[in-house]
Every structure is written in structure tokens, then in C-alpha cells.
PDB file of N, CA and C in Angstrom:
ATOM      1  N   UNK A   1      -3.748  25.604  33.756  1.00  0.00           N
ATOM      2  CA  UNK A   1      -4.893  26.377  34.161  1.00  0.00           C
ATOM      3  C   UNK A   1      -4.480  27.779  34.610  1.00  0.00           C
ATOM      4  N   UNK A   2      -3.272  28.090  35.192  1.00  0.00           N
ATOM      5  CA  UNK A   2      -2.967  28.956  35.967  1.00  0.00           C
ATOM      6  C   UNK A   2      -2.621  30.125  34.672  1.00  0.00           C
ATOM      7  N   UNK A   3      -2.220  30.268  33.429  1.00  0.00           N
ATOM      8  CA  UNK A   3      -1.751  30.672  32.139  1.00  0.00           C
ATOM      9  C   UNK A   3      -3.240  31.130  31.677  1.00  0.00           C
ATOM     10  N   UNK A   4      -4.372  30.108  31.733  1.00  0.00           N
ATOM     11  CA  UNK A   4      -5.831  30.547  31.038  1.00  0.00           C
ATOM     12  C   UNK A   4      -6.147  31.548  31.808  1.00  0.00           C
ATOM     13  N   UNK A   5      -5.812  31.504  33.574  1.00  0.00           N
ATOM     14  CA  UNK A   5      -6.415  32.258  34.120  1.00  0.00           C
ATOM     15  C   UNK A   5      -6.282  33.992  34.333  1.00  0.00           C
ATOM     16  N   UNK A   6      -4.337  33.904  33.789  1.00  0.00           N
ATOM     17  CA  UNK A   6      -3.797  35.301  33.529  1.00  0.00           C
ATOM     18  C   UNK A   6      -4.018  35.737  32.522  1.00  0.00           C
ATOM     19  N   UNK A   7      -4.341  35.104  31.285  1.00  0.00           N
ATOM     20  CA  UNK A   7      -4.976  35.999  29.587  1.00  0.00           C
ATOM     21  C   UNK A   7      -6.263  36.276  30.123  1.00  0.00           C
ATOM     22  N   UNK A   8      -7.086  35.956  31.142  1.00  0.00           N
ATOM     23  CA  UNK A   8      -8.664  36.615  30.958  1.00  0.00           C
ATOM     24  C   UNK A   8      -8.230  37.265  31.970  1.00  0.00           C
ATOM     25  N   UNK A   9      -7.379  37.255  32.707  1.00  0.00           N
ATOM     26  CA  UNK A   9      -7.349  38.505  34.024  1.00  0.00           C
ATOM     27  C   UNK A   9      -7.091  39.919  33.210  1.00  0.00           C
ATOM     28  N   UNK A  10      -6.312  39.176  31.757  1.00  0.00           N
ATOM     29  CA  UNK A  10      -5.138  40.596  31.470  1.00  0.00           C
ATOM     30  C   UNK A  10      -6.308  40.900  30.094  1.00  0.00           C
ATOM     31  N   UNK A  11      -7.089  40.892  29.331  1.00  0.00           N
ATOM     32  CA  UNK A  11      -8.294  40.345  28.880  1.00  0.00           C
ATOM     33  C   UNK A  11      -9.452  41.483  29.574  1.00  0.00           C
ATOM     34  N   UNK A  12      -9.882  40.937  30.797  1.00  0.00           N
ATOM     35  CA  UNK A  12     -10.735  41.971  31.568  1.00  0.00           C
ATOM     36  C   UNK A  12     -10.637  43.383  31.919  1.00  0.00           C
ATOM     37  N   UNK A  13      -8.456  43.443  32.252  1.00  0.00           N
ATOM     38  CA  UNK A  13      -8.369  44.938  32.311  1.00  0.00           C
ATOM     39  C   UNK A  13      -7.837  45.354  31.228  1.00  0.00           C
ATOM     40  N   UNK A  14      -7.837  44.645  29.888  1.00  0.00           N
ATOM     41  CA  UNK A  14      -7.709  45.788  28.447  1.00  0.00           C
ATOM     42  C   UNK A  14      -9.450  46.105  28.223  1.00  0.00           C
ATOM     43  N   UNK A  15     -10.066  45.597  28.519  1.00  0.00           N
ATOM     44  CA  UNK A  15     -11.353  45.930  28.685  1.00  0.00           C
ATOM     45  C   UNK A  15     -12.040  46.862  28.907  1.00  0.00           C
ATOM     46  N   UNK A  16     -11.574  46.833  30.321  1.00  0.00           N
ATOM     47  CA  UNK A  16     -11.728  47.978  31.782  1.00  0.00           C
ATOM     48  C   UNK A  16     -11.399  49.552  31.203  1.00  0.00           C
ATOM     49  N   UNK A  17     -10.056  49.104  30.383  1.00  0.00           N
ATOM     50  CA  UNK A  17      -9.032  50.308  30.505  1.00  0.00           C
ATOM     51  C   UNK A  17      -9.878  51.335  29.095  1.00  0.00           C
ATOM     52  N   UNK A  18     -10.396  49.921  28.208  1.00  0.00           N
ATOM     53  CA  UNK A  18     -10.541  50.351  26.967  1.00  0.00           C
ATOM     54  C   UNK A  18     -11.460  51.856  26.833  1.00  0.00           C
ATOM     55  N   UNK A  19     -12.711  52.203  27.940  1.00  0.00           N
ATOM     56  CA  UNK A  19     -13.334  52.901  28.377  1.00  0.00           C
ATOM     57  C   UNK A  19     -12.876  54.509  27.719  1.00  0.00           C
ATOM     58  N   UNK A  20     -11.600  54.799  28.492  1.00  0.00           N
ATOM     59  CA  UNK A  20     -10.679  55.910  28.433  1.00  0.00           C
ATOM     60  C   UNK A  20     -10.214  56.147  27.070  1.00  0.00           C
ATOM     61  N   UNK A  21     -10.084  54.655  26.582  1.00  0.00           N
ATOM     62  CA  UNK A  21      -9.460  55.507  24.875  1.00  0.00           C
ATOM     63  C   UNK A  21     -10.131  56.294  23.582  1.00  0.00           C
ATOM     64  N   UNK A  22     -11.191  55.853  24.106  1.00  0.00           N
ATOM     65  CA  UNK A  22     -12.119  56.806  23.523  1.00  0.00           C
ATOM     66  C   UNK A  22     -11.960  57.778  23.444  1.00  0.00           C
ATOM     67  N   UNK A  23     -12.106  58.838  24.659  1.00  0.00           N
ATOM     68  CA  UNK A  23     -11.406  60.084  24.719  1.00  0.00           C
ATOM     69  C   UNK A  23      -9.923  60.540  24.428  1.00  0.00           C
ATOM     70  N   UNK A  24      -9.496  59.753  24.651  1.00  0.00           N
ATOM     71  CA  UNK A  24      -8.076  59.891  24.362  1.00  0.00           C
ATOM     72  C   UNK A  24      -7.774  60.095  23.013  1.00  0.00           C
ATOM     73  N   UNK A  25      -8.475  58.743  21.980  1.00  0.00           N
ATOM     74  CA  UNK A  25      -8.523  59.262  20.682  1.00  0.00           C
ATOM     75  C   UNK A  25      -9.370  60.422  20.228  1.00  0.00           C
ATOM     76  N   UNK A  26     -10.411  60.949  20.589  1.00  0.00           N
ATOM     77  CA  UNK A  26     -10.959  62.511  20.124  1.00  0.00           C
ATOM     78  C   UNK A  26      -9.696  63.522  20.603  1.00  0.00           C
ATOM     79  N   UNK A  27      -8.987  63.537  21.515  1.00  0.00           N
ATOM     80  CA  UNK A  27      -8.395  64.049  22.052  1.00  0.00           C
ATOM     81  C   UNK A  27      -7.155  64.956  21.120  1.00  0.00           C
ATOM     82  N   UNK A  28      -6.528  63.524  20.485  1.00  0.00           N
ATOM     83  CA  UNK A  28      -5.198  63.125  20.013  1.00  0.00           C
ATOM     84  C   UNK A  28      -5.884  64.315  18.264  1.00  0.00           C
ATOM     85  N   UNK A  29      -6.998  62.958  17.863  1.00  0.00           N
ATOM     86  CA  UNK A  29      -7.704  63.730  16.685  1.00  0.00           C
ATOM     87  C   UNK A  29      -7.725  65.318  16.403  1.00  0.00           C
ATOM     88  N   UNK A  30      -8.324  66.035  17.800  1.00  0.00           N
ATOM     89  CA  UNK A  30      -8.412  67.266  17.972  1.00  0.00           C
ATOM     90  C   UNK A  30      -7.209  68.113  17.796  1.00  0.00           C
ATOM     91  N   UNK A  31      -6.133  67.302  18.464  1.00  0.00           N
ATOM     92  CA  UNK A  31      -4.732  67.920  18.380  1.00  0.00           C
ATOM     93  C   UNK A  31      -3.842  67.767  17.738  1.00  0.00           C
ATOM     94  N   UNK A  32      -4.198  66.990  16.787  1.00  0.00           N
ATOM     95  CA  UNK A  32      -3.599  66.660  15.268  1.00  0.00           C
ATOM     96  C   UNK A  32      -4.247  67.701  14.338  1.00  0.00           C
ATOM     97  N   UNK A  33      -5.591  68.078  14.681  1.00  0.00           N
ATOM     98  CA  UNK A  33      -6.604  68.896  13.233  1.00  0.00           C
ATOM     99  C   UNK A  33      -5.487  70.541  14.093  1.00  0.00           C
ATOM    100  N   UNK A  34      -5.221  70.579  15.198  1.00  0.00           N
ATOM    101  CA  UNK A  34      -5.036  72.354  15.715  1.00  0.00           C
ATOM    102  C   UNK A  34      -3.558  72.364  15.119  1.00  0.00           C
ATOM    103  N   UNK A  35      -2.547  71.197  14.940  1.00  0.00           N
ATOM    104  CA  UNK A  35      -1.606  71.242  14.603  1.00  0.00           C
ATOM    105  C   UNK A  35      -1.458  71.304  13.021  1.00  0.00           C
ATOM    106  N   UNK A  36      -2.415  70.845  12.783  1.00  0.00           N
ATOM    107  CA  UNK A  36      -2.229  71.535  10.767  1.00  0.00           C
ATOM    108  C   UNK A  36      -2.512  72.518  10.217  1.00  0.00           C
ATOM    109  N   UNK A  37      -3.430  72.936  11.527  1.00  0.00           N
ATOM    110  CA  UNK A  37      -4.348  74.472  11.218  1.00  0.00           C
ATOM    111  C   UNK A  37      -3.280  75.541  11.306  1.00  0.00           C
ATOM    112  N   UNK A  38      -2.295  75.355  12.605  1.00  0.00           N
ATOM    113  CA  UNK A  38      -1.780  76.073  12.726  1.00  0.00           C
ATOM    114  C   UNK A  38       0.103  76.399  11.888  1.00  0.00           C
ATOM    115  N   UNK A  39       0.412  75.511  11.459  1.00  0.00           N
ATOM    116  CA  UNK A  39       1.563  74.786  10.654  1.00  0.00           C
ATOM    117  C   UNK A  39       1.158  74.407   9.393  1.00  0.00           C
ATOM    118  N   UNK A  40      -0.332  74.835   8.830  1.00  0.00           N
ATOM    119  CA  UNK A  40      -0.158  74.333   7.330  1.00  0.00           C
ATOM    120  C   UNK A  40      -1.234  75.199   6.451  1.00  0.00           C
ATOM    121  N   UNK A  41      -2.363  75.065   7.339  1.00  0.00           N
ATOM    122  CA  UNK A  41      -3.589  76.223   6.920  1.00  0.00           C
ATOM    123  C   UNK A  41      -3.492  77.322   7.089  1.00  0.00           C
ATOM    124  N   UNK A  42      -2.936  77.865   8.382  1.00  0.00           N
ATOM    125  CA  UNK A  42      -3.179  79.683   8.569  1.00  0.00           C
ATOM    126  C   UNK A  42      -2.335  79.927   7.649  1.00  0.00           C
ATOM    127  N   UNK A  43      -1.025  79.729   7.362  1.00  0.00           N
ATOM    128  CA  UNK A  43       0.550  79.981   6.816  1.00  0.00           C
ATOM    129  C   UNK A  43      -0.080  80.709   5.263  1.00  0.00           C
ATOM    130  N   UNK A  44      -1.163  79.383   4.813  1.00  0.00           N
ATOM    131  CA  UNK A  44      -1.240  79.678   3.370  1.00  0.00           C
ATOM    132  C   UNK A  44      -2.453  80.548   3.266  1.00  0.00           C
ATOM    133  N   UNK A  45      -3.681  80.570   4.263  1.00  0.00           N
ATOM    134  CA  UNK A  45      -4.071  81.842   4.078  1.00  0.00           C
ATOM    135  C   UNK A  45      -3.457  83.401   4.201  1.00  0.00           C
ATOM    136  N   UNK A  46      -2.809  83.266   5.185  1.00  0.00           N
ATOM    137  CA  UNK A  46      -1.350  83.994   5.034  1.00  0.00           C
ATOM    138  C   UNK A  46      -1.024  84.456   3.586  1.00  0.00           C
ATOM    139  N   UNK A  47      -0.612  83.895   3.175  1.00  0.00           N
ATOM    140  CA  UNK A  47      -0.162  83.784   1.786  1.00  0.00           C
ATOM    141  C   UNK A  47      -0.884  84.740   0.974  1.00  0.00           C
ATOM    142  N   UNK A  48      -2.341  83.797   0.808  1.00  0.00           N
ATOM    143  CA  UNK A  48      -3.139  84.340  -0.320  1.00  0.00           C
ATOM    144  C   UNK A  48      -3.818  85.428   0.226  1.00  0.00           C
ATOM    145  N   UNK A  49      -4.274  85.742   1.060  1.00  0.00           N
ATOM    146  CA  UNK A  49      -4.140  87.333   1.439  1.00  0.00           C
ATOM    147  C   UNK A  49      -3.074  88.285   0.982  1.00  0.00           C
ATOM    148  N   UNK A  50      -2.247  87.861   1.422  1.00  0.00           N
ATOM    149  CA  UNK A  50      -0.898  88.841   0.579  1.00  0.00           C
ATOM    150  C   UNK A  50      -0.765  89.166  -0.958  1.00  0.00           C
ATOM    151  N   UNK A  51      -1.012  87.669  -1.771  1.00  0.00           N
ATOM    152  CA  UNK A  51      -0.882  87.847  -3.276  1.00  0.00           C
ATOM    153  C   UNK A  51      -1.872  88.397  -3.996  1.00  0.00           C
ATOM    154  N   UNK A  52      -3.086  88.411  -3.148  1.00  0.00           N
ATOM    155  CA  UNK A  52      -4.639  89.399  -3.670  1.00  0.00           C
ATOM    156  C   UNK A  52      -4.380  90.399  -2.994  1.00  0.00           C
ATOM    157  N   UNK A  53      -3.541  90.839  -2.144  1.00  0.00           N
ATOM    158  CA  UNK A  53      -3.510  92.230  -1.856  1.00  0.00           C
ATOM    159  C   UNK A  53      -2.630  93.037  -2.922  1.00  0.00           C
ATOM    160  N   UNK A  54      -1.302  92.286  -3.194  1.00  0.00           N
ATOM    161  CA  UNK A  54      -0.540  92.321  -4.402  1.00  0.00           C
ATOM    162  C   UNK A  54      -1.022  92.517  -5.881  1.00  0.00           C
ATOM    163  N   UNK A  55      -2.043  91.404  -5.998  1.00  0.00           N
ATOM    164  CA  UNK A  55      -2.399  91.838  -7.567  1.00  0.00           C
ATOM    165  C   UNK A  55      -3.250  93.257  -7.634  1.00  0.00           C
ATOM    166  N   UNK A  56      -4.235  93.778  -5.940  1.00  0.00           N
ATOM    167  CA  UNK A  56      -5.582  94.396  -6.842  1.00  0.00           C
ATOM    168  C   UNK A  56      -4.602  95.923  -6.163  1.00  0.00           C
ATOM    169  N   UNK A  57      -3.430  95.666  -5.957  1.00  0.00           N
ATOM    170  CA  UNK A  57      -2.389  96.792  -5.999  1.00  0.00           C
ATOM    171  C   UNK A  57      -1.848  97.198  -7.432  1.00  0.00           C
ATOM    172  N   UNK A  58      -1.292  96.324  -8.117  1.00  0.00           N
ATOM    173  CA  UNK A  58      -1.030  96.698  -9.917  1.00  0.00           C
ATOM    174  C   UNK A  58      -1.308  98.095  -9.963  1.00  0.00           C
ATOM    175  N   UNK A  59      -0.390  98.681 -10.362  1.00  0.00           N
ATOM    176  CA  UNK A  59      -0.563  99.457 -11.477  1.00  0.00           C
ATOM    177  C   UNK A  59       0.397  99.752 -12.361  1.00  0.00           C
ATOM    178  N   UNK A  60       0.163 101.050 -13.374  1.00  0.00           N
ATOM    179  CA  UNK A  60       1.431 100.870 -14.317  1.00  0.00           C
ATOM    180  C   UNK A  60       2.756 101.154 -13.632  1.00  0.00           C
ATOM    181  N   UNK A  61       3.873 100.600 -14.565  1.00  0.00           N
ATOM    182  CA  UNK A  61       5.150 100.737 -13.734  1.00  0.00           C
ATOM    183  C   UNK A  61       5.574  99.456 -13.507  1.00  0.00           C
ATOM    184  N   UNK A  62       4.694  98.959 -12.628  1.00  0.00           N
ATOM    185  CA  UNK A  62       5.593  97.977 -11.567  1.00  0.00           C
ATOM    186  C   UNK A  62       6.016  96.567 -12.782  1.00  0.00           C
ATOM    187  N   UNK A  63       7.235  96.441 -11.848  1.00  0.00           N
ATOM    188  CA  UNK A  63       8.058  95.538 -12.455  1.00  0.00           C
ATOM    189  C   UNK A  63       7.590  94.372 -11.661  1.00  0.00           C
ATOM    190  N   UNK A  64       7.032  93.178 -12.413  1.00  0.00           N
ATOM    191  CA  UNK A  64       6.305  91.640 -11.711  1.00  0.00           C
ATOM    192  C   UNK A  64       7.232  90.237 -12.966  1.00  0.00           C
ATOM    193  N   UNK A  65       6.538  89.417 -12.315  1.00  0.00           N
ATOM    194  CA  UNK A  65       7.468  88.165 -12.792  1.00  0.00           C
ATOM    195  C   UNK A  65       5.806  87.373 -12.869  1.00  0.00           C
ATOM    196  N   UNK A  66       5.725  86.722 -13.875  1.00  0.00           N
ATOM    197  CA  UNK A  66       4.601  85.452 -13.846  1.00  0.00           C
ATOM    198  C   UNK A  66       4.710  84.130 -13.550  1.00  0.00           C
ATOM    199  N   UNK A  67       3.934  83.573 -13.438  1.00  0.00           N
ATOM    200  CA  UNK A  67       3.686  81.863 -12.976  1.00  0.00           C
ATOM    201  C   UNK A  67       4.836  81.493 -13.727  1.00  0.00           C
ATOM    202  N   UNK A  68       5.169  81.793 -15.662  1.00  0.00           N
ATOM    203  CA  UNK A  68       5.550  81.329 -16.240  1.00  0.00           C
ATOM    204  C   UNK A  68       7.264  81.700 -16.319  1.00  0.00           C
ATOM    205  N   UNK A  69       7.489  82.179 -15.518  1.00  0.00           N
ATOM    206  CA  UNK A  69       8.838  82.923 -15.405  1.00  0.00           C
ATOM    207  C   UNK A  69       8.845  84.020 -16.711  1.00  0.00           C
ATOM    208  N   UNK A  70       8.096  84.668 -16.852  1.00  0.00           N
ATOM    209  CA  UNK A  70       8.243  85.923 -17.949  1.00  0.00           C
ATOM    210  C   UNK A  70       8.098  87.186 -16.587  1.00  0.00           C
ATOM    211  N   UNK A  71       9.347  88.070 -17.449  1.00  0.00           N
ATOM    212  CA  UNK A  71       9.322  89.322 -16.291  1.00  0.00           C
ATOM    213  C   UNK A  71       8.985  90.260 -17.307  1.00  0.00           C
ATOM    214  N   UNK A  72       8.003  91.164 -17.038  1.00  0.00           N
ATOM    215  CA  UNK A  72       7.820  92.457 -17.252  1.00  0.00           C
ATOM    216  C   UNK A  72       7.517  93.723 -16.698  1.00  0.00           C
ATOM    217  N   UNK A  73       6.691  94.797 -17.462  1.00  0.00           N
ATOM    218  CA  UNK A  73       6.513  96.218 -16.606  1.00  0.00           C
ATOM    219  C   UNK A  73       5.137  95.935 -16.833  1.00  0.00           C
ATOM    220  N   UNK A  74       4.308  96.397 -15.912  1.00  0.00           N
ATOM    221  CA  UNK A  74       2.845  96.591 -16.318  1.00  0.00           C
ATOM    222  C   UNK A  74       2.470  98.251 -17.228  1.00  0.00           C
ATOM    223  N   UNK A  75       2.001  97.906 -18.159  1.00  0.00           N
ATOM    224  CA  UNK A  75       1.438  99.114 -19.147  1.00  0.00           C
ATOM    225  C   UNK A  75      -0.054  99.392 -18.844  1.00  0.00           C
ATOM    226  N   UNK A  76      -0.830  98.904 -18.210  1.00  0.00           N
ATOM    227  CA  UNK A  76      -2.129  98.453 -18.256  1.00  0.00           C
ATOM    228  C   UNK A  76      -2.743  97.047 -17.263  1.00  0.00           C
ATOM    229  N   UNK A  77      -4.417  98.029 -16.653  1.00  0.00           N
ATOM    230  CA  UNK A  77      -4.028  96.860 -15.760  1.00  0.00           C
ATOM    231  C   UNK A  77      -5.919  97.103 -16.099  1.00  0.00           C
ATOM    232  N   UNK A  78      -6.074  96.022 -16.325  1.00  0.00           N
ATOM    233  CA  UNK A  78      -7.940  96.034 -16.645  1.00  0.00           C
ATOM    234  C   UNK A  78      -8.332  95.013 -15.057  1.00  0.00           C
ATOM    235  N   UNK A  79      -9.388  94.449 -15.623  1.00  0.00           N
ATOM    236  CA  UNK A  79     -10.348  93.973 -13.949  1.00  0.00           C
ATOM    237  C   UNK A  79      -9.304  92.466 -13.788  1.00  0.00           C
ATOM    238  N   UNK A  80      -9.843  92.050 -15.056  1.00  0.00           N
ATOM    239  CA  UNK A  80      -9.085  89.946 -14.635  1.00  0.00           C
ATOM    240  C   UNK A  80      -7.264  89.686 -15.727  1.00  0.00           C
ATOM    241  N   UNK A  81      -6.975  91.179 -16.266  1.00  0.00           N
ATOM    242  CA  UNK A  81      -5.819  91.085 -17.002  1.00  0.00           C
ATOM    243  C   UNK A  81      -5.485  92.068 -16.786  1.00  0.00           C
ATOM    244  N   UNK A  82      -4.371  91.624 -17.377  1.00  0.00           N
ATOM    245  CA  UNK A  82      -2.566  92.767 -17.606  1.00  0.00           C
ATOM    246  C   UNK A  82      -1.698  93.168 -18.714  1.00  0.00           C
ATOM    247  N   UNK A  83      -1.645  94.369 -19.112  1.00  0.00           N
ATOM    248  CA  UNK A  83      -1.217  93.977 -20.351  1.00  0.00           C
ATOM    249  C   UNK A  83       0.686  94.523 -19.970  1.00  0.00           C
ATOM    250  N   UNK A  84       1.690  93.393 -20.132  1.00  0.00           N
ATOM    251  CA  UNK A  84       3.043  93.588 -19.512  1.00  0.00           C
ATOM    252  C   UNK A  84       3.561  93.727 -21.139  1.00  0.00           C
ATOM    253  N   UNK A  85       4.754  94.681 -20.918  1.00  0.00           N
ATOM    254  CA  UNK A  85       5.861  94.720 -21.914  1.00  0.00           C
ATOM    255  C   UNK A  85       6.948  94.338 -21.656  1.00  0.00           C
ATOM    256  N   UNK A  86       7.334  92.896 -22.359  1.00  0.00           N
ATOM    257  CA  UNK A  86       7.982  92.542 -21.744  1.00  0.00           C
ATOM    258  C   UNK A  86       9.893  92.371 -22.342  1.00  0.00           C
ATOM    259  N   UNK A  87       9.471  93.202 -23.404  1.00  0.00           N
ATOM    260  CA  UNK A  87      10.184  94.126 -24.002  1.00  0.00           C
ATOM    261  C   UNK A  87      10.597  95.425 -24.512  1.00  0.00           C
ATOM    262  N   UNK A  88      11.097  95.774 -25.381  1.00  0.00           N
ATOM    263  CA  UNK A  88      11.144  97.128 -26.207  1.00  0.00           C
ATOM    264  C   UNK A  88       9.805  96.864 -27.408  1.00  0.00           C
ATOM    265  N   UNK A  89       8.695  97.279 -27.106  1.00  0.00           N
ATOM    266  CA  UNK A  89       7.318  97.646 -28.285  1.00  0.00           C
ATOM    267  C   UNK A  89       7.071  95.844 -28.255  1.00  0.00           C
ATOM    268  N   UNK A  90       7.510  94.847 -27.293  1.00  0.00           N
ATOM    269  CA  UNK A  90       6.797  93.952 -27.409  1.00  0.00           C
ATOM    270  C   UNK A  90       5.553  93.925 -26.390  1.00  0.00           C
ATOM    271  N   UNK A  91       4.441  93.707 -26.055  1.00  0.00           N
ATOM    272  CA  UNK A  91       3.832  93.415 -25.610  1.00  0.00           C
ATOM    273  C   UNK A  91       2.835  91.934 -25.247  1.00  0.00           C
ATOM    274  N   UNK A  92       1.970  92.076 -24.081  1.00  0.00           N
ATOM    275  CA  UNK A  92       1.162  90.523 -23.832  1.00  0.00           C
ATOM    276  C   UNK A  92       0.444  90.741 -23.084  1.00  0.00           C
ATOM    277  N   UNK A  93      -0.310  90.391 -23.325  1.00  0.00           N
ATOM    278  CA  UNK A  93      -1.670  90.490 -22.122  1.00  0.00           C
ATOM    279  C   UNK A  93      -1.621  89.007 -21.222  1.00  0.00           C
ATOM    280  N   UNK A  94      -1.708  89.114 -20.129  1.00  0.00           N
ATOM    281  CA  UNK A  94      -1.821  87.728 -19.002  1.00  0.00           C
ATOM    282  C   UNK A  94      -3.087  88.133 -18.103  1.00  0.00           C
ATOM    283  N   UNK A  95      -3.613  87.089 -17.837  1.00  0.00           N
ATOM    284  CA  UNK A  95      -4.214  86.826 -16.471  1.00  0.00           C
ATOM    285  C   UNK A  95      -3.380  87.528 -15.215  1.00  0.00           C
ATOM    286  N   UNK A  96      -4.341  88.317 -14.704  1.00  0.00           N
ATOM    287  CA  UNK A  96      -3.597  88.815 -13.072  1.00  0.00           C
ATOM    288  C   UNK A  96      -3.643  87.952 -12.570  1.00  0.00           C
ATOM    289  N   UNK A  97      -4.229  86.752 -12.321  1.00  0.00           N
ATOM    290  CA  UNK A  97      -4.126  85.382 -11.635  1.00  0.00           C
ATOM    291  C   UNK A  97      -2.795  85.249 -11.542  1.00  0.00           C
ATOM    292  N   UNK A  98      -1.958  85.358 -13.203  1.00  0.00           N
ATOM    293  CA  UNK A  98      -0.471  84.473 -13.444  1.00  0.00           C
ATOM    294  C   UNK A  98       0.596  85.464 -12.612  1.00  0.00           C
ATOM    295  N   UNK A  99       0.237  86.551 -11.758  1.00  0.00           N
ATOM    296  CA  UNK A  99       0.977  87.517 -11.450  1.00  0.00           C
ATOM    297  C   UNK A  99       1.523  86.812 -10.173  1.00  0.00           C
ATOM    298  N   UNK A 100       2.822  86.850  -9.957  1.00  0.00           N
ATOM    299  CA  UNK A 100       3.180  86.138  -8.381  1.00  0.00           C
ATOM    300  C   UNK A 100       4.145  87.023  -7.383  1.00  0.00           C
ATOM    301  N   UNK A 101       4.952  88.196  -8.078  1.00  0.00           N
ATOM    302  CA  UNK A 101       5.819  88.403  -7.481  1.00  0.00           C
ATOM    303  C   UNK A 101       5.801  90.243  -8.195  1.00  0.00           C
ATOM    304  N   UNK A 102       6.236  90.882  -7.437  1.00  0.00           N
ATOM    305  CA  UNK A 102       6.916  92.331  -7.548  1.00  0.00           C
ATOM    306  C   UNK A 102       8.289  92.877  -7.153  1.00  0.00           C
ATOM    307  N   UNK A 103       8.497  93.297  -8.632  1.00  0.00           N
ATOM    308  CA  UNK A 103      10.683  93.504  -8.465  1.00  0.00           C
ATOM    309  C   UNK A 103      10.548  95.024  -8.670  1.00  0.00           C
ATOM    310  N   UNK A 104       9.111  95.894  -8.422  1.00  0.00           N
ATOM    311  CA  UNK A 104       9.400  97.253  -8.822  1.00  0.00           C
ATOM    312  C   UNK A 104      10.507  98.144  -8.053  1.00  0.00           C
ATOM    313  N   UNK A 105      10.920  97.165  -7.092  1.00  0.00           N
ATOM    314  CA  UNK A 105      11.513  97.774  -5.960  1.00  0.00           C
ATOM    315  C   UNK A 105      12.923  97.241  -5.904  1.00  0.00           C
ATOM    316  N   UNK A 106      13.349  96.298  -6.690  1.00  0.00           N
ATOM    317  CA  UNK A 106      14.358  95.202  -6.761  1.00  0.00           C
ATOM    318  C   UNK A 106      15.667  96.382  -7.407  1.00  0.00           C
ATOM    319  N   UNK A 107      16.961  96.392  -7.532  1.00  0.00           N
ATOM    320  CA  UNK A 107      17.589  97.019  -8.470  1.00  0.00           C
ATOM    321  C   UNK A 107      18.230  95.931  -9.083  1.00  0.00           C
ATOM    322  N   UNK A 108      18.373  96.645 -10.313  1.00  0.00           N
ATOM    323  CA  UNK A 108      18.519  95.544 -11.356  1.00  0.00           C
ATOM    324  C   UNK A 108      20.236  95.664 -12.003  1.00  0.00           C
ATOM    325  N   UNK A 109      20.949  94.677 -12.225  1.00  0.00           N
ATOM    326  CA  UNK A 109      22.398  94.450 -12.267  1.00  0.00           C
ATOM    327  C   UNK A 109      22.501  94.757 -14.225  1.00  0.00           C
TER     328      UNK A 109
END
């Protein structure tokens, strides 16, 4: 009897206690969502601020690299394309989307 009587004692105060976890879990929740915001979301708006500041910068000259690893010069830069040479009289038109990086500034070996 004395065993039945300590599981409902111990029983009543997970009970009692249970009250508090409630808050505790919004709590935890809350500070799990500020910890991704701040370590995973700002970082990459971060980011894409920078690479749209980057593309609607283009102009001719600059030396860029694409999504696809092709490096060229920009010859031409229209509203949603680019037209890069990415040779001697070769040319290509890409998506400014595919634009990721700028080496106009890089020196080259």
C-alpha cells in the first residue's frame, strides 16, 4: 500500500508542476524561432541584398563568373540578360540571375 501511495503522491505533483510547462514550452519555441532568425535568416538576406546590389551594378567591363562556372567580360547588359564574351569574338547571352560573383578587380596570373 505504502508504494500505491508514493506513485499518486509523485502523480499529483507532475500534475501540479505540469501548469508551468506550458510556458516554458512557448518560451523555449520563441527562442529557438530568434535563434534561426538570427544564425540562418538575417545571414542570407544579407546575402541577397548584396548579389542584387551586384547584378543591377553590371556594366560593361566587369569581369563575373556564372552559376555555371563560365567566366567572362560583360559587353552588354539589357534589363533580365547579359551578353558576356567569354572569349576572343566568342560570345553568350545569360540570365543576370546566373551572375554570382565579380573578378573585375581580381588580378589575373
Amino acid at each position: 500500500m505504502n508504494f500505491y501511495y508514493l506513485t499518486l503522491l509523485q502523480a499529483q505533483g507532475v500534475a501540479a508542476q505540469g501548469g508551468g510547462s506550458g510556458l516554458t514550452m512557448i518560451l523555449m519555441l520563441a527562442l529557438i524561432f530568434v535563434v534561426m532568425w538570427l544564425f540562418m535568416i538575417r545571414p542570407q538576406q544579407k546575402r541577397q541584398k548584396e548579389l542584387n546590389a551586384f547584378r543591377d551594378s553590371l556594366k560593361k567591363g566587369d569581369k563575373v563568373v556564372t552559376v555555371g562556372g563560365i567566366y567572362g567580360t560583360v559587353q552588354e547588359v539589357n534589363d533580365n540578360k547579359v551578353m558576356l564574351e567569354i572569349d576572343k569574338d566568342v560570345r553568350i547571352k545569360v540570365d543576370k540571375a546566373s551572375l554570382v560573383k565579380d573578378f573585375s578587380d581580381a588580378q589575373q596570373a
